[in-house]
C-alpha atoms as a PDB file:
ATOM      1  CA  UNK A   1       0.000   0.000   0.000  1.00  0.00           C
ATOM      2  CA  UNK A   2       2.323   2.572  -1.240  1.00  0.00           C
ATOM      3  CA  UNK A   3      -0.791   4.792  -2.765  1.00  0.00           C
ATOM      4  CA  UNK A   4      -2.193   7.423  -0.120  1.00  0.00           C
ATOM      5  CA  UNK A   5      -5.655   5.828   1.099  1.00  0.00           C
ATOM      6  CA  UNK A   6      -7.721   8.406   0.014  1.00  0.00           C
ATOM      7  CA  UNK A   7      -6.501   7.852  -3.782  1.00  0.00           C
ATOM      8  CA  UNK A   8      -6.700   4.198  -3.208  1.00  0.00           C
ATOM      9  CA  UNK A   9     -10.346   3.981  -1.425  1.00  0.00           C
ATOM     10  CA  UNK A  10     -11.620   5.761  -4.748  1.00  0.00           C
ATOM     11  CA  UNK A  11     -10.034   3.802  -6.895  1.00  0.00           C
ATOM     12  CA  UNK A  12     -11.413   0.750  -5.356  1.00  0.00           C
ATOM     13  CA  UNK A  13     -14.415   1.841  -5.794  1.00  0.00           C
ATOM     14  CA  UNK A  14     -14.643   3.169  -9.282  1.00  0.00           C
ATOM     15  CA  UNK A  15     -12.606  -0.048 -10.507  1.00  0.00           C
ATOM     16  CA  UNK A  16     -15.518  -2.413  -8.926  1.00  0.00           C
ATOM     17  CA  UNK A  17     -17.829   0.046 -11.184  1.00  0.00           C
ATOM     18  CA  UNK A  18     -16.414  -0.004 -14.140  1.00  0.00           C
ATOM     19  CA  UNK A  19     -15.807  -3.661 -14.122  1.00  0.00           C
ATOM     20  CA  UNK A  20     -19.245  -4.663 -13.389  1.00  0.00           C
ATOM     21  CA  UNK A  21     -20.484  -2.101 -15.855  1.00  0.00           C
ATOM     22  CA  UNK A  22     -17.918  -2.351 -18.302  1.00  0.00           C
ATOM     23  CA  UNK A  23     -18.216  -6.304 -18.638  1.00  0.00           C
ATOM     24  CA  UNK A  24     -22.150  -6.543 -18.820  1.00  0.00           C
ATOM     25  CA  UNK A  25     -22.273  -3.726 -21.154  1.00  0.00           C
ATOM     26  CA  UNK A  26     -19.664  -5.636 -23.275  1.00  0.00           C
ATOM     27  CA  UNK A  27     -21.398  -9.080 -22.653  1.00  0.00           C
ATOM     28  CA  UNK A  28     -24.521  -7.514 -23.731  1.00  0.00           C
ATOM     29  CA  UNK A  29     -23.369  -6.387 -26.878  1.00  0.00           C
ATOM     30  CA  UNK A  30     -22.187 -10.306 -27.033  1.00  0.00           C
ATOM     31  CA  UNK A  31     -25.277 -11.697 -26.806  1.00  0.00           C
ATOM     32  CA  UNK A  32     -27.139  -9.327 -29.128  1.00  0.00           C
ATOM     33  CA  UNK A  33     -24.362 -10.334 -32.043  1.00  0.00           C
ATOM     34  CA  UNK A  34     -25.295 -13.827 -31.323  1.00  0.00           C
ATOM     35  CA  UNK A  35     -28.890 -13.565 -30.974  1.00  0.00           C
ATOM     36  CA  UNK A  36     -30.181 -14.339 -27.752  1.00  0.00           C
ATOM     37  CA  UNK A  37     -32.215 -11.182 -25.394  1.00  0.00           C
ATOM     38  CA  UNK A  38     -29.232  -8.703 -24.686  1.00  0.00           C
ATOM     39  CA  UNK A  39     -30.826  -7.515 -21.617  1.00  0.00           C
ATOM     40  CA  UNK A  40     -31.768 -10.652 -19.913  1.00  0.00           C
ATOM     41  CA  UNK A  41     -28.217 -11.108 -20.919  1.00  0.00           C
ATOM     42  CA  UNK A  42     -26.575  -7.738 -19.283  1.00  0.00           C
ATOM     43  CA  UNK A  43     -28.727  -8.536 -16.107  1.00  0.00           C
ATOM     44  CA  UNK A  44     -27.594 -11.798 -15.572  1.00  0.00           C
ATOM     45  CA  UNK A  45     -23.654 -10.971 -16.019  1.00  0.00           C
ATOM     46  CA  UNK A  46     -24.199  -8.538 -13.624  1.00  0.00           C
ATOM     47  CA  UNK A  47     -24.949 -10.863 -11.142  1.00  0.00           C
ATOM     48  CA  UNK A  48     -22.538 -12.891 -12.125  1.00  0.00           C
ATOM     49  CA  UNK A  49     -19.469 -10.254 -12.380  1.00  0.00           C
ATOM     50  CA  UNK A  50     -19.920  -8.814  -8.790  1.00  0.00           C
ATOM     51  CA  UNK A  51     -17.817 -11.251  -7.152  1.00  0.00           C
ATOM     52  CA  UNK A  52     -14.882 -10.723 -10.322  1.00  0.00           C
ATOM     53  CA  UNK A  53     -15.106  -6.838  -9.821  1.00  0.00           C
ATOM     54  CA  UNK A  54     -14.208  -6.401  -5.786  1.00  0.00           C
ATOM     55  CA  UNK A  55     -11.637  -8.907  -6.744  1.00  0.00           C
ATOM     56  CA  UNK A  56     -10.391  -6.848  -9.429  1.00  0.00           C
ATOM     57  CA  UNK A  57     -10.999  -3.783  -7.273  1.00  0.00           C
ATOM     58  CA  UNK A  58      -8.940  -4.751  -4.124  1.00  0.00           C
ATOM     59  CA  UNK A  59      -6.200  -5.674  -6.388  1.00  0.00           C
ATOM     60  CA  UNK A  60      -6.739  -9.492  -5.986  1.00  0.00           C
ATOM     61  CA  UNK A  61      -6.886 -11.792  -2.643  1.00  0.00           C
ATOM     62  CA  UNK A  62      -3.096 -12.221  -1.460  1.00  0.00           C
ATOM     63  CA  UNK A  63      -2.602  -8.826  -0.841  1.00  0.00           C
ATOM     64  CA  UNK A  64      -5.635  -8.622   1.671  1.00  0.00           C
ATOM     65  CA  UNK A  65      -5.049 -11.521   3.376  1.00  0.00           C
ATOM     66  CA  UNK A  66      -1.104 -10.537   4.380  1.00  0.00           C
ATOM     67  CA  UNK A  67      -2.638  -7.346   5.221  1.00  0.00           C
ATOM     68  CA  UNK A  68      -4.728  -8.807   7.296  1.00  0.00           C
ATOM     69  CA  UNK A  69      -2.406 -11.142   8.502  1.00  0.00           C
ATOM     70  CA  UNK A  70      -0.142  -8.572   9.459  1.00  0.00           C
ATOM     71  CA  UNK A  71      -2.933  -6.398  11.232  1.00  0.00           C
ATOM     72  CA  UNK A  72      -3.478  -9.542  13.421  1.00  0.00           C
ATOM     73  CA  UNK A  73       0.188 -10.777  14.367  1.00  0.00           C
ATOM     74  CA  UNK A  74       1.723  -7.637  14.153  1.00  0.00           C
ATOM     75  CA  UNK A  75      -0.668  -5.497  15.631  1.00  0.00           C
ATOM     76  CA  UNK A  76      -0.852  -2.848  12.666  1.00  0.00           C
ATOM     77  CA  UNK A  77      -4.388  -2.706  13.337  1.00  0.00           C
ATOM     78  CA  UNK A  78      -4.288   0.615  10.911  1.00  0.00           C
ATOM     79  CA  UNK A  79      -3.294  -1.650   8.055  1.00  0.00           C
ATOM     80  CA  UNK A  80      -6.299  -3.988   8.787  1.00  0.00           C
ATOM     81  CA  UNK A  81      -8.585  -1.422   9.020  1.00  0.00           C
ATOM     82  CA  UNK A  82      -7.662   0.354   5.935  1.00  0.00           C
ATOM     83  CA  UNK A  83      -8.305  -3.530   4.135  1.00  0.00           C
ATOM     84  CA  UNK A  84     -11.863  -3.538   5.032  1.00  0.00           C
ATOM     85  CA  UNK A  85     -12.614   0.275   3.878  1.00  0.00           C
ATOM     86  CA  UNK A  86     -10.757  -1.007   0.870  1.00  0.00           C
ATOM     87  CA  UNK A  87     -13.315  -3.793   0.685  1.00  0.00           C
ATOM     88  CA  UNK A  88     -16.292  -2.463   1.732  1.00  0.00           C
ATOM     89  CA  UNK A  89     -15.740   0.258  -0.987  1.00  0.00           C
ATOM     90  CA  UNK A  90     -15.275  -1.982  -3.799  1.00  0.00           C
ATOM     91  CA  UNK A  91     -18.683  -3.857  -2.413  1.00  0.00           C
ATOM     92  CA  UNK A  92     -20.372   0.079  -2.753  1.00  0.00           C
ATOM     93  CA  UNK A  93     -18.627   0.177  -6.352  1.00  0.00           C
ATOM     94  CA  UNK A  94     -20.152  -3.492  -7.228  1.00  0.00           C
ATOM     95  CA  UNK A  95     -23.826  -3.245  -5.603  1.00  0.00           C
ATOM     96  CA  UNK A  96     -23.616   0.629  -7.504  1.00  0.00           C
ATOM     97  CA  UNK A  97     -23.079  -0.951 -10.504  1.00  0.00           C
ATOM     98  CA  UNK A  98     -25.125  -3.456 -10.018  1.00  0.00           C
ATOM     99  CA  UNK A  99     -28.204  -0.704  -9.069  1.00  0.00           C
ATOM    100  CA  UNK A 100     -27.735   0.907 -12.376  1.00  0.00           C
ATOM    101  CA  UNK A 101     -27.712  -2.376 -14.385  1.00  0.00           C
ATOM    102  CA  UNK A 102     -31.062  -3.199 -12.581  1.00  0.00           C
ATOM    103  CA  UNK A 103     -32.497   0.316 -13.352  1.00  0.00           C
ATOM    104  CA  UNK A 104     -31.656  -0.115 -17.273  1.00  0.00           C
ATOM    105  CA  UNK A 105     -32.555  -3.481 -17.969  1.00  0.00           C
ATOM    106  CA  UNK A 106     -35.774  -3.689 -15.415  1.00  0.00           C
ATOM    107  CA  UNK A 107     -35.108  -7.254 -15.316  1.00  0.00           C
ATOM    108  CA  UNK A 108     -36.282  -7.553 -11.892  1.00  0.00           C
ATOM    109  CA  UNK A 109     -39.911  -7.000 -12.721  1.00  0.00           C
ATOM    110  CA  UNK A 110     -40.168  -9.826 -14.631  1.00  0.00           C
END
């Protein structure tokens, strides 16, 4: 964690966004070149890419879990709570993007 927190907490959460809208978006396009219901399509990556963006968001899983290991052993409680802002605001960036895929598609009504 060389990045200022600040920076980093943003970027988290932004990253989790993009991903989750970026890859439905894209997946959607996908299945309208191949014929099958785009949004039905886009609404059902979404739920699928939420796990794959805060993983993509938090920089991948190692990284957390030495944090985390070295909050607990070490005592750099600082460094462990910085981890779960990090995480918690790539879950805001994921169930945002998620939100907005759910407003555009309306798949839920169905």
């Amino acid at each position: 964690m060389n990045e200022a927190f600040v920076p980093t907490f943003f970027h988290s959460y932004f990253i989790a966004l993009g991903v989750l809208l970026g890859g439905s978006l894209i997946g959607g396009l996908a299945a309208f070149l191949t014929g099958n219901p785009p949004l039905t399509e886009i609404y059902r990556l979404s739920n699928s890419l939420r796990i794959w963006a805060i993983v993509a968001a938090i920089g991948g899983t190692f990284d957390t879990v030495y944090n985390f290991e070295r909050g607990l052993m070490q005592g750099e409680t600082d460094t462990m709570v910085k981890q779960i802002f990090l995480i918690l605001s790539a879950l805001g960036g994921a169930q945002t993007g998620s939100l907005i895929i759910t407003w555009l598609t309306q798949e839920h009504l169905s």
